[in-house]
N, C-alpha and C. Protein backbone atom coordinates (compact mmCIF):
# COMPACT_ATOMS: atom_id res chain seq x y z
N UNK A 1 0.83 -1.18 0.00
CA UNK A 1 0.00 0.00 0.00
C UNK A 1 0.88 1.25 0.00
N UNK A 2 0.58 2.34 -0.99
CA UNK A 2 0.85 3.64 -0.57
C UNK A 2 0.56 4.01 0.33
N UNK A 3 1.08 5.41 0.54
CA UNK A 3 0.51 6.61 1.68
C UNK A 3 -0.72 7.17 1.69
N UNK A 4 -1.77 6.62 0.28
CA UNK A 4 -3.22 6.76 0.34
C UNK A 4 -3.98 5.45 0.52
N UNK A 5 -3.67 5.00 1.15
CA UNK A 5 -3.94 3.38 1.27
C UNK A 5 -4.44 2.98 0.52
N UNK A 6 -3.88 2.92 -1.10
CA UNK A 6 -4.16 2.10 -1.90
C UNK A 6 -3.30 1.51 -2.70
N UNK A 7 -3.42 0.40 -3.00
CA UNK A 7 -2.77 -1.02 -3.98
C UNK A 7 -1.98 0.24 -5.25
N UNK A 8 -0.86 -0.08 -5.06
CA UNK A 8 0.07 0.35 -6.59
C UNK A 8 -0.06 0.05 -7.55
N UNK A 9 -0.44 -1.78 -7.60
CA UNK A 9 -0.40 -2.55 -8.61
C UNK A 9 -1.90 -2.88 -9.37
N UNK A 10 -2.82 -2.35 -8.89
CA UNK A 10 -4.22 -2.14 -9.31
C UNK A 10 -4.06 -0.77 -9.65
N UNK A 11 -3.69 -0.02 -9.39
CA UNK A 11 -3.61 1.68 -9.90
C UNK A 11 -2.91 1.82 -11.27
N UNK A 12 -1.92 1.11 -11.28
CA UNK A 12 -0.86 0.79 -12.40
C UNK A 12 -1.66 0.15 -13.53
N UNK A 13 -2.13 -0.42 -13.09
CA UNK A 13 -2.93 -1.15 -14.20
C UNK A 13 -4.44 -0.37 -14.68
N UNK A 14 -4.75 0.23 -13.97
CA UNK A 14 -5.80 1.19 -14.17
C UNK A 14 -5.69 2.42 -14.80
N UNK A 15 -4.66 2.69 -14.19
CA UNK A 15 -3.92 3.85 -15.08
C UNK A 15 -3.46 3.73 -16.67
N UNK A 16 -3.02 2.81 -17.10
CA UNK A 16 -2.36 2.31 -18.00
C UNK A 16 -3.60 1.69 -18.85
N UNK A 17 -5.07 1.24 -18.41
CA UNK A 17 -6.40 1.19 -18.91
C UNK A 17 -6.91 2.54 -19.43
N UNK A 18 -6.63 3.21 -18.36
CA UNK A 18 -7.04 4.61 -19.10
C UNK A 18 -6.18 5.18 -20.05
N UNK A 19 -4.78 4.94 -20.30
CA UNK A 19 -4.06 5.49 -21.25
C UNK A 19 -4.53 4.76 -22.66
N UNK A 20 -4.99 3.83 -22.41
CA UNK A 20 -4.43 2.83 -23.60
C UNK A 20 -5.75 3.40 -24.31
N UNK A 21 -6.88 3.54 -23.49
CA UNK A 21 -8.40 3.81 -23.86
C UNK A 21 -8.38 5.71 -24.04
N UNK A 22 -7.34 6.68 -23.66
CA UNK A 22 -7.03 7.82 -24.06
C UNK A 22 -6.72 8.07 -25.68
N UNK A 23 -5.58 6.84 -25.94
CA UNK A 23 -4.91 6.83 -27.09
C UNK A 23 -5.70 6.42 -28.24
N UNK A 24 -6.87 5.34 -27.72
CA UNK A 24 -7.46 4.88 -28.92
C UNK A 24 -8.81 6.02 -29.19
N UNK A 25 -8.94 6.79 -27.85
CA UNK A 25 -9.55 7.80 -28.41
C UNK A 25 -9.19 9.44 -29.53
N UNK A 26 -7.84 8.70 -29.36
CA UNK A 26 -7.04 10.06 -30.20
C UNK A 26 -6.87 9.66 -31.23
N UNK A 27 -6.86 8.40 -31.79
CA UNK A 27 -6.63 7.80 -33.07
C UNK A 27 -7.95 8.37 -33.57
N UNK A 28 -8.71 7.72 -32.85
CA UNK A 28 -10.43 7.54 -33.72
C UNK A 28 -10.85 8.97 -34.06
N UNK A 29 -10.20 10.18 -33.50
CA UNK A 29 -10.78 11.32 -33.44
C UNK A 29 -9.84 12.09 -34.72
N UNK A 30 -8.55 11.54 -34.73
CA UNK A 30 -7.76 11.89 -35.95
C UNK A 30 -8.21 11.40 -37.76
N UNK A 31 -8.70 9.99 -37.20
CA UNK A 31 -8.76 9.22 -38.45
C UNK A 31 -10.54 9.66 -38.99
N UNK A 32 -10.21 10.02 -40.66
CA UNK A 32 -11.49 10.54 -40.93
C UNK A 32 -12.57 9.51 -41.40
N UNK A 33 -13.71 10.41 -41.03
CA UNK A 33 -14.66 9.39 -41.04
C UNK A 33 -15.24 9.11 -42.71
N UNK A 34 -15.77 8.29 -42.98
CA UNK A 34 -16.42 8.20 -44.52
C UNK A 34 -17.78 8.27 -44.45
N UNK A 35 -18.13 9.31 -45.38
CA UNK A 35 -19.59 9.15 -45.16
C UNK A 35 -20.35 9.13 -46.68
N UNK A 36 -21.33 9.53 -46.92
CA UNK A 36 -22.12 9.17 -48.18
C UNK A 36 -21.02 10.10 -49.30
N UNK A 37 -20.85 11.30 -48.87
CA UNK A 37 -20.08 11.42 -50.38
C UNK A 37 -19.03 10.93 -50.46
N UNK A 38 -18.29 10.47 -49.39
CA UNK A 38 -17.03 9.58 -49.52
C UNK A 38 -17.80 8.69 -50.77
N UNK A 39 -18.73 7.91 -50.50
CA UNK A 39 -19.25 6.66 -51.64
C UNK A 39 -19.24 7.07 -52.94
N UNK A 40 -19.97 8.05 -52.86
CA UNK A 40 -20.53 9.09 -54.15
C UNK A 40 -19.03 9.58 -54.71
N UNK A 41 -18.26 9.56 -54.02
CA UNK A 41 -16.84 10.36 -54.92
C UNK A 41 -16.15 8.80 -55.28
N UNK A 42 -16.31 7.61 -54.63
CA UNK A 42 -15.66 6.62 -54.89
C UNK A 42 -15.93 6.29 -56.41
N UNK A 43 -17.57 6.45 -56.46
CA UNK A 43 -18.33 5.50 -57.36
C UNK A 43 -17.57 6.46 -58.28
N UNK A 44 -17.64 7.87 -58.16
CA UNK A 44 -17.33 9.17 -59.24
C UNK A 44 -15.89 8.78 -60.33
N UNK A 45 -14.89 8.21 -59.39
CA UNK A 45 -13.72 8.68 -59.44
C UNK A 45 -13.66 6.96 -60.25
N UNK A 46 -13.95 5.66 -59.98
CA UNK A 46 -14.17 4.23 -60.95
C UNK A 46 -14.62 4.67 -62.40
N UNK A 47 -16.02 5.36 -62.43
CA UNK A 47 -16.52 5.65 -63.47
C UNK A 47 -16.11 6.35 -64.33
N UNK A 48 -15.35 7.70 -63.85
CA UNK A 48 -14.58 8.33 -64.50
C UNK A 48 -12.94 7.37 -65.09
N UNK A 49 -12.57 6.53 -64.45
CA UNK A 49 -11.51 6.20 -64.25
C UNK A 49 -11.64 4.43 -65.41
N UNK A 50 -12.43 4.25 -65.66
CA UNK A 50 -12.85 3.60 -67.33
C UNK A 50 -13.35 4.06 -68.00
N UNK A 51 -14.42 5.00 -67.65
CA UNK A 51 -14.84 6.11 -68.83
C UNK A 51 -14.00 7.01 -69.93
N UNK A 52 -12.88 7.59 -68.93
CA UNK A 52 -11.95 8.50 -70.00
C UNK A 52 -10.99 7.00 -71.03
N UNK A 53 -10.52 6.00 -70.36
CA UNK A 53 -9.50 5.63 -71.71
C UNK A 53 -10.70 4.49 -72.48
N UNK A 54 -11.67 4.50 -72.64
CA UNK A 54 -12.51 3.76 -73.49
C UNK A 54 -12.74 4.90 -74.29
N UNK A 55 -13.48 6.41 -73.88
CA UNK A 55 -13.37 6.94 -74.70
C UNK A 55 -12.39 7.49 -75.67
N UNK A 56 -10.77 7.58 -75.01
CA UNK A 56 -9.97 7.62 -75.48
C UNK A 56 -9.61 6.62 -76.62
N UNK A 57 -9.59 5.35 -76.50
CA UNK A 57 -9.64 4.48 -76.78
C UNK A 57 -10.68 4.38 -78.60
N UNK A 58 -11.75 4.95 -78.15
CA UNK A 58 -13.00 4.75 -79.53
C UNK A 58 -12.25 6.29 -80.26
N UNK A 59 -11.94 7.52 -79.57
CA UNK A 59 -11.41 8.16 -79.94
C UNK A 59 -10.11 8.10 -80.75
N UNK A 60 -8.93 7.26 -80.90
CA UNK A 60 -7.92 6.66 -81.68
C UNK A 60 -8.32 5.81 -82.52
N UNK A 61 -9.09 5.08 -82.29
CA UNK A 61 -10.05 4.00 -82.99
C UNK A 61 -11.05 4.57 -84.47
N UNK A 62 -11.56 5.66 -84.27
CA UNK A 62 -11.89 6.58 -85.49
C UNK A 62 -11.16 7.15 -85.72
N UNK A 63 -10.04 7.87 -85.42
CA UNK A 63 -9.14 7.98 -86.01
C UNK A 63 -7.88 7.05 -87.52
N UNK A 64 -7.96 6.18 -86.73
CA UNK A 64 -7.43 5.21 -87.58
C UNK A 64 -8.09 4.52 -88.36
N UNK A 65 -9.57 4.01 -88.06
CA UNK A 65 -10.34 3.80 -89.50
C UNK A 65 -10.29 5.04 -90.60
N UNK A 66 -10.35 5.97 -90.33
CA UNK A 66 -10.10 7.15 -91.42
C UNK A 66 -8.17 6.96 -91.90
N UNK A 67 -7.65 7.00 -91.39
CA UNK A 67 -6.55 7.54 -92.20
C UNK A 67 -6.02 5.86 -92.13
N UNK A 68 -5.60 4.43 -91.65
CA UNK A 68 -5.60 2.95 -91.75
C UNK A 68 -6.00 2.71 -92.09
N UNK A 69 -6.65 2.01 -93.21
CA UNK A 69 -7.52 1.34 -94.11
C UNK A 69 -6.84 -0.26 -94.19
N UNK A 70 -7.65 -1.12 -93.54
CA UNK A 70 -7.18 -2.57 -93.17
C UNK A 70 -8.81 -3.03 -93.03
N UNK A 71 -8.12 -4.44 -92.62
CA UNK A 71 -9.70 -5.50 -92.97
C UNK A 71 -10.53 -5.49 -91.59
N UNK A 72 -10.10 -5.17 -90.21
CA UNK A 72 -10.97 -5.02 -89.10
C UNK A 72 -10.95 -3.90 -89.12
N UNK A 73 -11.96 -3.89 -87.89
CA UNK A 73 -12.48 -2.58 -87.33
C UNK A 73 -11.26 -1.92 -86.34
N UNK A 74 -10.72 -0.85 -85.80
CA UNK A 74 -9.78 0.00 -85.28
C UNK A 74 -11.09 0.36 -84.22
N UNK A 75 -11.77 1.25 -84.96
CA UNK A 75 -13.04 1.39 -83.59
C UNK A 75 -12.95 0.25 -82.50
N UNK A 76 -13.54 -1.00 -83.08
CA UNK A 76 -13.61 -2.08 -82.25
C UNK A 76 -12.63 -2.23 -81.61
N UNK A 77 -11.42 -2.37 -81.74
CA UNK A 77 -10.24 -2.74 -81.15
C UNK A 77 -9.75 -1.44 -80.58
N UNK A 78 -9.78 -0.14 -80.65
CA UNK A 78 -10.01 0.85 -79.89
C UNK A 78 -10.55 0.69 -78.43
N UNK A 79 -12.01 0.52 -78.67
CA UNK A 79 -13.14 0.48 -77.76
C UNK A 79 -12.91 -0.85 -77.19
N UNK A 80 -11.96 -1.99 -77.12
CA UNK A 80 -11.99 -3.33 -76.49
C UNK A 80 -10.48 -2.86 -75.24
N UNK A 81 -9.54 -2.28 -75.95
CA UNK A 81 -8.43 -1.47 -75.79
C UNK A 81 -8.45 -0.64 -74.38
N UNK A 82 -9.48 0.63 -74.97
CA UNK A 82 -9.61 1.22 -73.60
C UNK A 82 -10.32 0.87 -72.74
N UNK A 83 -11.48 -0.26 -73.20
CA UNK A 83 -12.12 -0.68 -72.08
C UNK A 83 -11.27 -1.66 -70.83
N UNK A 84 -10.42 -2.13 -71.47
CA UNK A 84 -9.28 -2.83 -70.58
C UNK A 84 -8.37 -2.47 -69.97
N UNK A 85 -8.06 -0.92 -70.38
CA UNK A 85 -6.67 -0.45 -69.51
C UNK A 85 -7.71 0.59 -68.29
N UNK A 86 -9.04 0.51 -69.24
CA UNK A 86 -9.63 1.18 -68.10
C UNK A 86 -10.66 0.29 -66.56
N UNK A 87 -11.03 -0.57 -66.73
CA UNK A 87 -11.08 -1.91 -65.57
C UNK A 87 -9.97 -2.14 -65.02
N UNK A 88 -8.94 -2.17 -65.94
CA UNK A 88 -7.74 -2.72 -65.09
C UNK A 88 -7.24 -1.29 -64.08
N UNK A 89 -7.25 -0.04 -64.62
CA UNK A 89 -7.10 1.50 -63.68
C UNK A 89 -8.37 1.44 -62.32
N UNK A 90 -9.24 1.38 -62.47
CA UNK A 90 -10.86 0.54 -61.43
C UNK A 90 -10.02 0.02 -60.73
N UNK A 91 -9.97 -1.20 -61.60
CA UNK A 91 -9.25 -2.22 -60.43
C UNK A 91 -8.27 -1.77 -59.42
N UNK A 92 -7.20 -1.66 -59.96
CA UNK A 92 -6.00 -0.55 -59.22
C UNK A 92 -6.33 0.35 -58.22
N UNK A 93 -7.15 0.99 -57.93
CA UNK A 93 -8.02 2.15 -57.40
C UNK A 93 -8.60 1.37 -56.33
N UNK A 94 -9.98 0.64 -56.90
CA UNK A 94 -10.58 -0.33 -56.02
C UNK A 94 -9.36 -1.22 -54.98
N UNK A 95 -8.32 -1.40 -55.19
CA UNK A 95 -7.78 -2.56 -54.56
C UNK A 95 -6.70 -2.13 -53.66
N UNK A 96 -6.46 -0.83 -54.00
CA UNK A 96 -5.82 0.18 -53.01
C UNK A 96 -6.84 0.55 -51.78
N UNK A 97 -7.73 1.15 -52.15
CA UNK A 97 -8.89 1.63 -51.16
C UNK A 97 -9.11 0.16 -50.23
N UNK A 98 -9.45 -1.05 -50.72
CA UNK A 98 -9.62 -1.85 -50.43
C UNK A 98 -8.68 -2.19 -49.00
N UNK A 99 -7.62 -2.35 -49.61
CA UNK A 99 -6.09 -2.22 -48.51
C UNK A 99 -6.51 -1.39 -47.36
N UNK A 100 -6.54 0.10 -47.75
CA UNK A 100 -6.53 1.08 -46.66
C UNK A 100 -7.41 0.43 -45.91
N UNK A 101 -8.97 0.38 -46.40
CA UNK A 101 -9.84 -0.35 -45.52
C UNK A 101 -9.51 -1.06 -44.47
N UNK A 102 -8.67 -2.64 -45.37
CA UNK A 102 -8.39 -3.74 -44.11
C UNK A 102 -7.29 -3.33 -43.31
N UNK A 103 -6.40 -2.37 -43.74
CA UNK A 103 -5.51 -1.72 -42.64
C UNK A 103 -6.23 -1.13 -41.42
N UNK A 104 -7.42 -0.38 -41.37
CA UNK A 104 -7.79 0.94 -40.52
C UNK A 104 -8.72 -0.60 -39.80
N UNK A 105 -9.28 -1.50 -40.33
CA UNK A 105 -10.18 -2.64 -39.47
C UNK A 105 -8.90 -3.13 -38.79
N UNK A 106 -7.78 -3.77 -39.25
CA UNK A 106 -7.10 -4.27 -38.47
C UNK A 106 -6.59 -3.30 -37.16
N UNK A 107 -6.53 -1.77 -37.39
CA UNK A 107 -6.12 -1.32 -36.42
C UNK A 107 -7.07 -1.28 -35.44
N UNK A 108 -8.44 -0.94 -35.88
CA UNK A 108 -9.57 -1.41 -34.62
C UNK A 108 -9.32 -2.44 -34.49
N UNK A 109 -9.36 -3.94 -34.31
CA UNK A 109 -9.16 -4.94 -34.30
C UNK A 109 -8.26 -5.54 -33.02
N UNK A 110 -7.01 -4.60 -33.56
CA UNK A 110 -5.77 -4.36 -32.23
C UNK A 110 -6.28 -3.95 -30.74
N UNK A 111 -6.85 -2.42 -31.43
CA UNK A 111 -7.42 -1.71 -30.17
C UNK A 111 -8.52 -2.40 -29.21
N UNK A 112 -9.26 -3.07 -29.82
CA UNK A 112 -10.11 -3.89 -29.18
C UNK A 112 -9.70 -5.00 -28.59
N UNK A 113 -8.92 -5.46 -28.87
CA UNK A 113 -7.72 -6.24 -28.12
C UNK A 113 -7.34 -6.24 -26.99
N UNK A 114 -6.65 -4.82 -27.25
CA UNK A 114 -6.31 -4.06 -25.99
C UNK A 114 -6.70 -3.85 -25.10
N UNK A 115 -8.30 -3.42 -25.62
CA UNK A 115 -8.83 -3.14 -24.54
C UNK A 115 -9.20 -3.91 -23.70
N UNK A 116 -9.42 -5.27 -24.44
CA UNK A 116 -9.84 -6.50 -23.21
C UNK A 116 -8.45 -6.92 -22.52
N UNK A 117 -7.09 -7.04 -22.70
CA UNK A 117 -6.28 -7.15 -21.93
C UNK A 117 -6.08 -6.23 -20.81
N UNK A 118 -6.65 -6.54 -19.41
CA UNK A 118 -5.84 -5.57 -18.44
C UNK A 118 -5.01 -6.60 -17.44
């Protein structure tokens, strides 16, 4: 016992409950939250993000049926072209965000952890 007649080693540990439960309140208050236009800019930024090289894509694609003169279509193979570098840019995007996601769960994950260890 201290000089306030109480246990060190229950204080220590209580103390160190409240830090741990201080800290995870400073994370959560730093880290931003997502809300509907977070979604709305996600969906924005995919759509845009196959939209421009397909159109790019049909855009070179008439181009080269006019001035290439060959036995397929350039359009077609244009428009197959950008539709693929543009899913595959989606993808890329999607699979990053994705990451951050299971990073910021795993860090709750920890914290909750924590918190049941005293």
């Amino acid at each position: 016992m201290n000089q306030n007649g109480w246990e060190d080693e229950p204080d220590r540990k209580i103390m160190a409950d409240i830090d741990r439960k201080a800290q995870r309140h400073l994370r959560a208050l730093r880290r931003p939250r997502a809300g509907v236009w977070y979604g709305l800019g996600t969906m924005g930024v995919v759509g845009w993000s196959v939209a421009v090289p397909t159109l790019i894509g049909i855009a070179v694609g008439l181009w080269l049926d006019e001035n290439v003169p060959v036995s397929f279509s350039w359009l077609l193979s244009g428009l197959t072209i950008g539709l693929g570098v543009g899913c595959l840019n989606a993808w890329t995007w999607i699979n990053t965000e994705r990451k951050k996601i299971s990073a910021r769960r795993e860090d709750l994950k920890e914290d909750a952890e924590e918190d049941h260890v005293v």
